[in-house]
N, C-alpha and C. Protein backbone atom coordinates (compact mmCIF):
# COMPACT_ATOMS: atom_id res chain seq x y z
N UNK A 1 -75.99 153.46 208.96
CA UNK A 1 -74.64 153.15 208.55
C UNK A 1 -73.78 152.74 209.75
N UNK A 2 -73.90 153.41 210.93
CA UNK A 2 -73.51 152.93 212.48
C UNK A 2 -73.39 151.54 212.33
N UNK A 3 -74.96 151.06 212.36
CA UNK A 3 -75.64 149.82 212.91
C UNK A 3 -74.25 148.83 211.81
N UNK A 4 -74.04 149.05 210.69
CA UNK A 4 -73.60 147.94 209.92
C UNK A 4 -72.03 148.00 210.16
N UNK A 5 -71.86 149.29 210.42
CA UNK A 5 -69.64 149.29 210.97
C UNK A 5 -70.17 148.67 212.17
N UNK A 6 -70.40 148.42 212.93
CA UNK A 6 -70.50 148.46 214.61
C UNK A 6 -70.80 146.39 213.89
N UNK A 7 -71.91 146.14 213.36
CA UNK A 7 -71.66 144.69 213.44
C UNK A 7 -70.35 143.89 212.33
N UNK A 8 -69.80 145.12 211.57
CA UNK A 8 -68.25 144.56 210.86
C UNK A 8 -67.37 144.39 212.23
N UNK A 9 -67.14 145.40 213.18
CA UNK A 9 -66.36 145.58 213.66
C UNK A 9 -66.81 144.68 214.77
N UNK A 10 -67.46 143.86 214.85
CA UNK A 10 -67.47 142.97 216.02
C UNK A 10 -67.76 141.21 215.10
N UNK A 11 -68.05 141.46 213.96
CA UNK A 11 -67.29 140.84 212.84
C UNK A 11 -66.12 139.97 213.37
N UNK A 12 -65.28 140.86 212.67
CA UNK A 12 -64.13 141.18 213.11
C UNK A 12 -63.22 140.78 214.23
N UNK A 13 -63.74 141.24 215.12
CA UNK A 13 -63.38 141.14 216.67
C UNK A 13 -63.27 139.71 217.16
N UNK A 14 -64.51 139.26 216.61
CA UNK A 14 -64.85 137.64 216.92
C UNK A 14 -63.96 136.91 216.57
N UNK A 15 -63.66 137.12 214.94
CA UNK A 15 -63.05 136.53 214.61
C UNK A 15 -61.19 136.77 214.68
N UNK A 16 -60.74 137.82 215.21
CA UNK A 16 -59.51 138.20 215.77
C UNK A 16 -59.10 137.50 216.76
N UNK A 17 -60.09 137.20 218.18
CA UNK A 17 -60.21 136.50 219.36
C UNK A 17 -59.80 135.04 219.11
N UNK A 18 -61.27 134.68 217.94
CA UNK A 18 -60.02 133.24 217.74
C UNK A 18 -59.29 132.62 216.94
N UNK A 19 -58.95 133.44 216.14
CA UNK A 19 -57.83 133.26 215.45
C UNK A 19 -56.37 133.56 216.83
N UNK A 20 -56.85 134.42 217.49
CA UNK A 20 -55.51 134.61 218.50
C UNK A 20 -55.01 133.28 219.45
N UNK A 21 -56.48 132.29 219.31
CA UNK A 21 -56.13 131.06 220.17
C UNK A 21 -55.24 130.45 219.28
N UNK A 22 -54.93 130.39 218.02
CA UNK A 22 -54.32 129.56 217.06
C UNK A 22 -52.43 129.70 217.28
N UNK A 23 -52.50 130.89 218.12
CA UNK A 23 -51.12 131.53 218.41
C UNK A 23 -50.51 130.25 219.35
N UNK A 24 -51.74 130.42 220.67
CA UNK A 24 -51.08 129.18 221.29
C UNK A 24 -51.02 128.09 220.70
N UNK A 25 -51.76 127.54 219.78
CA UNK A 25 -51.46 126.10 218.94
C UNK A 25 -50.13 125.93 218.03
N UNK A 26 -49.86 127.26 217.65
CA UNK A 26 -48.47 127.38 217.03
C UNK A 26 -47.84 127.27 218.36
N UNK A 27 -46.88 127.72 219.05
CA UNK A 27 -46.40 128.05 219.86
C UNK A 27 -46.10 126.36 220.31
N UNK A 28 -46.52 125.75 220.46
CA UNK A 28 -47.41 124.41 221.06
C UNK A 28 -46.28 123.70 220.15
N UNK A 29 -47.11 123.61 218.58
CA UNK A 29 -46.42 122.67 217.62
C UNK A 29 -45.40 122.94 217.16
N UNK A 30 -44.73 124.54 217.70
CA UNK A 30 -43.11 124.58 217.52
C UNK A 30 -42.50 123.92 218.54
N UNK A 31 -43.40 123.90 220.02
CA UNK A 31 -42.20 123.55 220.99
C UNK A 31 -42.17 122.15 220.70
N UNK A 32 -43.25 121.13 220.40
CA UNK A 32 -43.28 119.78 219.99
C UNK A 32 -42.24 119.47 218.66
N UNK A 33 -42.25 120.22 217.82
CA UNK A 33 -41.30 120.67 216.68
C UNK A 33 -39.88 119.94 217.29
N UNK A 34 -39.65 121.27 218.00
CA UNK A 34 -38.13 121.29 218.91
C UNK A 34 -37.78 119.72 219.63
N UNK A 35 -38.93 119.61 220.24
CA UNK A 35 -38.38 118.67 220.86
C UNK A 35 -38.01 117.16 220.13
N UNK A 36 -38.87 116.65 219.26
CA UNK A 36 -38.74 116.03 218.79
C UNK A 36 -37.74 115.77 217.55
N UNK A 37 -37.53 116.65 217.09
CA UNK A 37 -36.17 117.10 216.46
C UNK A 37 -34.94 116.75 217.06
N UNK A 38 -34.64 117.92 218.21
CA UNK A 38 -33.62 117.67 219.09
C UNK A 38 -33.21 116.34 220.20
N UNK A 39 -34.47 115.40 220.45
CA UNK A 39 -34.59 115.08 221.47
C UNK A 39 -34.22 113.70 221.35
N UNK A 40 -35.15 113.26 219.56
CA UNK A 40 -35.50 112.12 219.09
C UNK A 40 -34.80 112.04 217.53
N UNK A 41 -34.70 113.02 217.56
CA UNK A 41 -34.16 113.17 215.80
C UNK A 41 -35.05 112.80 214.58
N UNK A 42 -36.35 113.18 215.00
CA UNK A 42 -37.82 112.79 214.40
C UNK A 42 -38.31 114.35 213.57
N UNK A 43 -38.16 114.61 212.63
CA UNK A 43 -39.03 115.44 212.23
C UNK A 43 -40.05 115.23 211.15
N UNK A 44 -41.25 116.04 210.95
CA UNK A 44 -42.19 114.81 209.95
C UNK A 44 -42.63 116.32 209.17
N UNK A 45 -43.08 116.37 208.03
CA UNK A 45 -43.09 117.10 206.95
C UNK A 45 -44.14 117.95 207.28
N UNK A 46 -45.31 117.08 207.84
CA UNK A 46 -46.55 117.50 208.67
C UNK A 46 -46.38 118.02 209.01
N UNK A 47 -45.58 118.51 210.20
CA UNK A 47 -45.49 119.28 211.30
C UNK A 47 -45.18 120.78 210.55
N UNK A 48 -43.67 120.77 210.32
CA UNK A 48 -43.83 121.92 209.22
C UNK A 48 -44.74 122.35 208.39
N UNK A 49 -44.92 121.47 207.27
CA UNK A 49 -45.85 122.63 206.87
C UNK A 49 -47.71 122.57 207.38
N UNK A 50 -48.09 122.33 209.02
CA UNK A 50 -48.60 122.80 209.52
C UNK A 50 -48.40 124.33 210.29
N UNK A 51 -47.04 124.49 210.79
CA UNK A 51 -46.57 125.55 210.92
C UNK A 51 -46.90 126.94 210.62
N UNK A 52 -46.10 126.54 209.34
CA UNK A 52 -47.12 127.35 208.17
C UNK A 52 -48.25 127.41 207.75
N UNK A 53 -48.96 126.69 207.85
CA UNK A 53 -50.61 127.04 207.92
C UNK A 53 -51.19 128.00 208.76
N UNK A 54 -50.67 127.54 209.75
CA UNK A 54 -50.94 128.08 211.39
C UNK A 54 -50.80 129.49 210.94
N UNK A 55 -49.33 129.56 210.99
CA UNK A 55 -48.33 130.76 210.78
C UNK A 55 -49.40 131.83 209.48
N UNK A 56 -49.94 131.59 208.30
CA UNK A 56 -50.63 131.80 207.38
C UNK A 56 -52.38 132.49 207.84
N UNK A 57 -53.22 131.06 208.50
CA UNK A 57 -54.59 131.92 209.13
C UNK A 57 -54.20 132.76 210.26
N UNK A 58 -53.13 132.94 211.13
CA UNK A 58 -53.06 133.81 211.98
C UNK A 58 -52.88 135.28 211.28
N UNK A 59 -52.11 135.15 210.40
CA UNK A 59 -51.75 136.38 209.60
C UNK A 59 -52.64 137.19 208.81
N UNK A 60 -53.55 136.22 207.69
CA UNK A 60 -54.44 136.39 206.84
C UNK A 60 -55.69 136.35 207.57
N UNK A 61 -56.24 135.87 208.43
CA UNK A 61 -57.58 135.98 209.21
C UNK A 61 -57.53 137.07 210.40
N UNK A 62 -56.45 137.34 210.72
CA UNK A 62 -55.85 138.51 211.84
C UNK A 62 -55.89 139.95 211.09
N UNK A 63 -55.47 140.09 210.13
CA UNK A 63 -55.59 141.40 209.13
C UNK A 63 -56.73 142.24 209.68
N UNK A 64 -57.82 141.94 209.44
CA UNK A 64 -58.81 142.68 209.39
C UNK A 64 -58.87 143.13 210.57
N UNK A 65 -58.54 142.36 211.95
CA UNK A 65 -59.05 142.65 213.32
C UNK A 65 -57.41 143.70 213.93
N UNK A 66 -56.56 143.47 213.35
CA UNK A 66 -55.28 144.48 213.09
C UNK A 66 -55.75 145.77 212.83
N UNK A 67 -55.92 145.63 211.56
CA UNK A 67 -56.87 147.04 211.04
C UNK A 67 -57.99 147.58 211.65
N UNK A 68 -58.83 147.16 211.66
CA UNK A 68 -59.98 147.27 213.07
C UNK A 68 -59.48 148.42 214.33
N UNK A 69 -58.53 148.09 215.09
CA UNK A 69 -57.54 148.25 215.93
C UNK A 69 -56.20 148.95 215.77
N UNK A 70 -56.33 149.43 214.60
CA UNK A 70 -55.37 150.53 214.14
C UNK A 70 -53.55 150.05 214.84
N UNK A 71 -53.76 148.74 214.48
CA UNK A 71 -52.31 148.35 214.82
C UNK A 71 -51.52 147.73 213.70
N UNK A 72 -52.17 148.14 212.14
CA UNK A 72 -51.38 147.60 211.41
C UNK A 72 -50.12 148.41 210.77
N UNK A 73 -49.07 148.67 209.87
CA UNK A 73 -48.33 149.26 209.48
C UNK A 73 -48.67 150.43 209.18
N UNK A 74 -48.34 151.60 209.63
CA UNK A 74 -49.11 153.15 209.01
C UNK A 74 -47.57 154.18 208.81
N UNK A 75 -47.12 154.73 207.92
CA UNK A 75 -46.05 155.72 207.60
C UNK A 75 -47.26 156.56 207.98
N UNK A 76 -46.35 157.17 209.60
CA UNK A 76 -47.05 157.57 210.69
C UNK A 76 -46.14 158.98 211.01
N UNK A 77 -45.57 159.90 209.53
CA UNK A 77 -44.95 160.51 209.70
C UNK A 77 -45.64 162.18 210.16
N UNK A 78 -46.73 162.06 209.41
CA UNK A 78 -47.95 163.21 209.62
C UNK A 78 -48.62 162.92 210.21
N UNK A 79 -49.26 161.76 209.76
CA UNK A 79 -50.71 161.43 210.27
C UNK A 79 -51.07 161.69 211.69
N UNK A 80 -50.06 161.43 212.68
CA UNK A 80 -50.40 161.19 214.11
C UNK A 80 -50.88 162.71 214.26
N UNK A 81 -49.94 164.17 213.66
CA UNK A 81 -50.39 165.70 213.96
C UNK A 81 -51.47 165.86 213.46
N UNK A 82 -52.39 164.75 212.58
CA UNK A 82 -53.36 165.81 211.89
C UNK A 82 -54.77 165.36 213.03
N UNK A 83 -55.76 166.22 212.56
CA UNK A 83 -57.31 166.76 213.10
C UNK A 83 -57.78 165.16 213.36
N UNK A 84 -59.06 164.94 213.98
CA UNK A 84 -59.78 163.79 213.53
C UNK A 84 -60.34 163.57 212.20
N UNK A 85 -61.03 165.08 211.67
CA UNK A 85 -61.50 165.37 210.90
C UNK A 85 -60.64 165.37 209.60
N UNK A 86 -59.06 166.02 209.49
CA UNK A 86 -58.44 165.23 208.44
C UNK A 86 -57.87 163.91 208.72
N UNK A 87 -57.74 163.32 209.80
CA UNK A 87 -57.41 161.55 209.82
C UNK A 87 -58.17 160.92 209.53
N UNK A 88 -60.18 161.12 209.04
CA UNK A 88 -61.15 160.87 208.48
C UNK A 88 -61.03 160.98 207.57
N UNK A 89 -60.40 162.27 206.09
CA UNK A 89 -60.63 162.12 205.20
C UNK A 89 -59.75 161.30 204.52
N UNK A 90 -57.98 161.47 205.27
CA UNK A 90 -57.55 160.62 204.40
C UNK A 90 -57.85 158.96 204.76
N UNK A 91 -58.17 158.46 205.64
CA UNK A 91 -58.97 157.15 205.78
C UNK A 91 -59.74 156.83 204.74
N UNK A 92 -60.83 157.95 204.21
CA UNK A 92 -61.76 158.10 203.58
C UNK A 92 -60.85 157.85 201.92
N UNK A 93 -60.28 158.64 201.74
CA UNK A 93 -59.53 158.60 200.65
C UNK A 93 -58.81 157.60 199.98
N UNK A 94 -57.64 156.92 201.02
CA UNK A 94 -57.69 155.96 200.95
C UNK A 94 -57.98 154.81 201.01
N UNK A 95 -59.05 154.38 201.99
CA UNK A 95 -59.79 153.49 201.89
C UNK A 95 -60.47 153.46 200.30
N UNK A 96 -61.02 154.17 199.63
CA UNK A 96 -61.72 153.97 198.77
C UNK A 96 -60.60 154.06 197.55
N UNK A 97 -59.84 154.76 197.30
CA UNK A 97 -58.74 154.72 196.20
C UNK A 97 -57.96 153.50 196.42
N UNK A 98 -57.54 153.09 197.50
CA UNK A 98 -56.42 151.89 197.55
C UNK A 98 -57.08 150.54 198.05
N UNK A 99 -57.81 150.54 199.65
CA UNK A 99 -57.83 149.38 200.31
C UNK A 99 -59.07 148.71 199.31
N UNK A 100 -60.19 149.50 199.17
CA UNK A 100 -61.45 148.77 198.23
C UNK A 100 -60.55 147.69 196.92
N UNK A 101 -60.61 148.79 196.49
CA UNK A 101 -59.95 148.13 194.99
C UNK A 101 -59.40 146.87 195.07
N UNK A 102 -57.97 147.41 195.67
CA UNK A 102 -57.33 146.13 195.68
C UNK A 102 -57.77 144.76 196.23
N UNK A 103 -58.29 145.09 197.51
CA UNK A 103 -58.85 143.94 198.28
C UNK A 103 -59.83 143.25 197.24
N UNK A 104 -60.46 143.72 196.37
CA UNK A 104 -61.63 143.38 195.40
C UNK A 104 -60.88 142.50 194.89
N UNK A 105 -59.50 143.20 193.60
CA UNK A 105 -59.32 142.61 193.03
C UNK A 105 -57.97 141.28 193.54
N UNK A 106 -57.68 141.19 194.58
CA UNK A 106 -56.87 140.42 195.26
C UNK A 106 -58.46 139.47 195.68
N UNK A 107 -59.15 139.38 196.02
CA UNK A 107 -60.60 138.65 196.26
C UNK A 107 -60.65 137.76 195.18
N UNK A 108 -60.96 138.48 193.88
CA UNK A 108 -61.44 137.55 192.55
C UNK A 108 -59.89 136.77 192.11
N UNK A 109 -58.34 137.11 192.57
CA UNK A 109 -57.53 136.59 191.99
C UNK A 109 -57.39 135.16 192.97
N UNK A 110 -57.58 135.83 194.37
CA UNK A 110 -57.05 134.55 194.96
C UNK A 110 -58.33 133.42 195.29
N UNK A 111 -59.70 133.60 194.61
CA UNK A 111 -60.36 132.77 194.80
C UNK A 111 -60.14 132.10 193.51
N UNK A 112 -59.94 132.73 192.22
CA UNK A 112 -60.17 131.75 191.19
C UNK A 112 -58.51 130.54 191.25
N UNK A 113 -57.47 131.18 191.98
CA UNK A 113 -56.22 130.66 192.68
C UNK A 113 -56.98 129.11 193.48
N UNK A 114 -57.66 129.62 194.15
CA UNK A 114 -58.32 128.53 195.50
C UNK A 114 -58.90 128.03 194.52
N UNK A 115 -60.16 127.89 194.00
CA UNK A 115 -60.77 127.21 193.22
C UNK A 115 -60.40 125.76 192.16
N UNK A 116 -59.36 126.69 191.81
CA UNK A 116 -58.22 125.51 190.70
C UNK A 116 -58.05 124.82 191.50
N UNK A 117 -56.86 124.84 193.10
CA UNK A 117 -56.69 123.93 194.21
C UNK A 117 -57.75 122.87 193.95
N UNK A 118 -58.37 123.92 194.49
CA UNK A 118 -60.34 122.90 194.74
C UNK A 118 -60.40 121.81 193.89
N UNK A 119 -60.89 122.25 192.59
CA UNK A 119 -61.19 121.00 191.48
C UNK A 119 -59.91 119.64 191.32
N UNK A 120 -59.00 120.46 191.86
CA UNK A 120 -57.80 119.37 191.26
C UNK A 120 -57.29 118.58 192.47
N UNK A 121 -58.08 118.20 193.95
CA UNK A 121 -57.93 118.41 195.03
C UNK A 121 -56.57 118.32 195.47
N UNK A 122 -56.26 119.48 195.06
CA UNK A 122 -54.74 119.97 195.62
C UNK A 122 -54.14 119.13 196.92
N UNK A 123 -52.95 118.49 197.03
CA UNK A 123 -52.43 118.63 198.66
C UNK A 123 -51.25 118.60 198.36
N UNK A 124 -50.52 118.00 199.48
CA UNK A 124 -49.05 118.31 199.95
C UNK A 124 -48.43 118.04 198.80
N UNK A 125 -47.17 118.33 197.85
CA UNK A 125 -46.31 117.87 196.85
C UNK A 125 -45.40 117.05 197.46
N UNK A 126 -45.16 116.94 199.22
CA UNK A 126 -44.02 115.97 200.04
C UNK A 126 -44.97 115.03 200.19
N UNK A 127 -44.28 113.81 200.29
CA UNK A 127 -44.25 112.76 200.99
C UNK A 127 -44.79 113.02 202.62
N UNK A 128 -46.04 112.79 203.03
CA UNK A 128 -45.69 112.77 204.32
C UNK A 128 -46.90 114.05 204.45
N UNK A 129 -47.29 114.97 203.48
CA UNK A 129 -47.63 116.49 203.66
C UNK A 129 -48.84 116.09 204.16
N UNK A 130 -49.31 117.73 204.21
CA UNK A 130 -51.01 117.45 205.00
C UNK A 130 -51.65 117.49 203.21
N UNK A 131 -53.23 117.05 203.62
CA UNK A 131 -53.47 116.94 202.20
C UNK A 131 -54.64 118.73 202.03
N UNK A 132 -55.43 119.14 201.35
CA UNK A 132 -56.64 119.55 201.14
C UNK A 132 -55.59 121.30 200.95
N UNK A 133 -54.52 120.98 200.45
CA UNK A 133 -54.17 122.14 200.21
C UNK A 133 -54.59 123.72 199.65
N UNK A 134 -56.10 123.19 199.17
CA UNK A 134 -57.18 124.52 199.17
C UNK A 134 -57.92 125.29 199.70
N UNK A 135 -57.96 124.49 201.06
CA UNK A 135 -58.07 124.83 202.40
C UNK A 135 -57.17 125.99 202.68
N UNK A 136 -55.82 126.02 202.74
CA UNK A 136 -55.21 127.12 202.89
C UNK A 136 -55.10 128.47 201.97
N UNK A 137 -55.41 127.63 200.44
CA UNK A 137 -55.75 128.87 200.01
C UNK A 137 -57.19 129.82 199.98
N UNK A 138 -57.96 128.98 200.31
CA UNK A 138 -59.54 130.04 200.27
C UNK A 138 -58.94 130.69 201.49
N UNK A 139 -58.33 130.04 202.64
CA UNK A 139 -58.46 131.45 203.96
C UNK A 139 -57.92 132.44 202.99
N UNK A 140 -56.99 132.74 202.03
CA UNK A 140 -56.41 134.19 201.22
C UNK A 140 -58.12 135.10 201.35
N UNK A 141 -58.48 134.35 200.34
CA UNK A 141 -59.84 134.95 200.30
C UNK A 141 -60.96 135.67 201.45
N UNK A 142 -60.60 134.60 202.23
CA UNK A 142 -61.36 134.68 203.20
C UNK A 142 -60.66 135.93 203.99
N UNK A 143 -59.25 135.95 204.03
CA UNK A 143 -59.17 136.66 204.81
C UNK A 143 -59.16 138.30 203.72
N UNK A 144 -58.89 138.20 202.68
CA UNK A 144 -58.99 139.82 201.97
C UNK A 144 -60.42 139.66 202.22
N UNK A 145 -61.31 139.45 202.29
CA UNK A 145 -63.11 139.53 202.51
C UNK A 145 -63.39 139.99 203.59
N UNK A 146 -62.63 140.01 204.47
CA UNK A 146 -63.03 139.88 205.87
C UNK A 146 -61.93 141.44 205.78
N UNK A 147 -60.80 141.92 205.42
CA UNK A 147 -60.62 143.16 205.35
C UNK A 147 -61.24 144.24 204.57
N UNK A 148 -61.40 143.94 203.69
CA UNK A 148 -62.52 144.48 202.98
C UNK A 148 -63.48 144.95 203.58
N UNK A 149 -64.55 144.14 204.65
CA UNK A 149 -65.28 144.85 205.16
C UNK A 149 -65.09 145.14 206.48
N UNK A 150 -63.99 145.27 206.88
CA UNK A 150 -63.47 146.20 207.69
C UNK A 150 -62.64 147.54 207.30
N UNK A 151 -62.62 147.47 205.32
CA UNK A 151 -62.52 148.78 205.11
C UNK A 151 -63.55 149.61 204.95
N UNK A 152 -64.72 148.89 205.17
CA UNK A 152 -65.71 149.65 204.59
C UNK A 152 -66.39 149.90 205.18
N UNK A 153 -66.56 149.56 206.58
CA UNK A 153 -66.83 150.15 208.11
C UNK A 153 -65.40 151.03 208.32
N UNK A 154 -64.59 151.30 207.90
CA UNK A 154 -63.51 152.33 207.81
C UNK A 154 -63.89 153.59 207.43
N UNK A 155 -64.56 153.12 206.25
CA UNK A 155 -65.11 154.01 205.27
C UNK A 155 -66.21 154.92 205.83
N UNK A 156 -66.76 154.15 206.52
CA UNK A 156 -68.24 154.36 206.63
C UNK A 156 -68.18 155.37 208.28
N UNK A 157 -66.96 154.79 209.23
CA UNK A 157 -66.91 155.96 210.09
C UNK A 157 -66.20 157.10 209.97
N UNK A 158 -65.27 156.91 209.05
CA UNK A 158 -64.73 158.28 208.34
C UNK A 158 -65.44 159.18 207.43
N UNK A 159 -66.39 158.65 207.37
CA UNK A 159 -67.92 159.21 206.26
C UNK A 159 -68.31 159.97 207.75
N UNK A 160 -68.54 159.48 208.60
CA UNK A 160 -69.85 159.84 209.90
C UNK A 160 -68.91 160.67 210.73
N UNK A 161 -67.55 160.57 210.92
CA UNK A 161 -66.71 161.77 211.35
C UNK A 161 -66.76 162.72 210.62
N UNK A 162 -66.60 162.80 209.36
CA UNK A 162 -66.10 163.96 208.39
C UNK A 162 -67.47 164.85 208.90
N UNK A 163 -68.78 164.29 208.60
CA UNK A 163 -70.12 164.42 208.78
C UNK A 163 -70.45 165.60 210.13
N UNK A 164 -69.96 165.17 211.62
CA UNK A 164 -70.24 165.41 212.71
C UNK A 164 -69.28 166.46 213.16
N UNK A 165 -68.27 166.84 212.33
CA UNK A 165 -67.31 167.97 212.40
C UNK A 165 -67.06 168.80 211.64
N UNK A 166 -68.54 168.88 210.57
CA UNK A 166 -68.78 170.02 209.96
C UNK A 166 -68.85 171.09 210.37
């Protein structure tokens, strides 16, 4: 059970690393944004809602490697005083009552979401937009998939803590 958290979590990792290069590409096409806006009085529809794309796989493909890394949102009002051994179970607990589930069923909603895109080959509704607008929606998927099994290497070392502090 090790062997399979240990290759989620580098999973994961990989894919955290470069999704983090995408930061500088945002960063990049805001300052090009700016300038051309301000400079030239040029702005193009593209650019924006590339932005947001950007802005979107950093967020949704970043999740998992967040979580991974215990840097995502936690009401951190107890939790920080308790044992390893109870910060295992409720991991354990919730992971399997909340993060499974949902991620499942957020999985089957936002692929059959992507899919429709797909067949109808979705793109920009502007003038000017990027096209393959299903592209942005499978990353949804992609990215609840990719948390998912970083809840379940969650799962699985809060299983092997609870285990080793019997």
């Amino acid at each position: 059970m090790q062997a399979l958290s240990n290759f989620i979590g580098q999973l994961n990792d990989r894919v955290g690393n470069m999704v983090a290069y995408l930061t500088t590409v945002l960063v990049l096409l805001f300052c090009y944004d700016v300038l051309m806006r301000y400079l030239f009085s040029i702005s193009g529809v593209w650019v924006n809602e590339m932005e947001w794309h950007l802005f979107s796989l950093i967020f949704l493909l970043g999740a998992a490697y967040t979580f991974k890394h215990d840097k995502h949102v936690r009401v951190d009002v107890f939790y920080s005083k308790f044992s390893p051994k109870t910060k295992a179970w409720v991991n354990l607990i919730g992971g399997l009552l909340f993060l499974v589930p949902w991620c499942c069923v957020l999985i089957y909603a936002s692929y059959k979401y992507a899919y429709q895109s797909y067949t109808i080959n979705e793109g920009s509704p502007n003038p000017g937009g990027l096209p393959y607008r299903f592209l942005i929606k499978f990353s949804i998927t992609l990215g609840l998939f990719l948390l998912l099994l970083q809840g379940i290497a969650s799962i699985i070392d809060s299983i092997i803590c609870i285990r080793k502090n019997k």
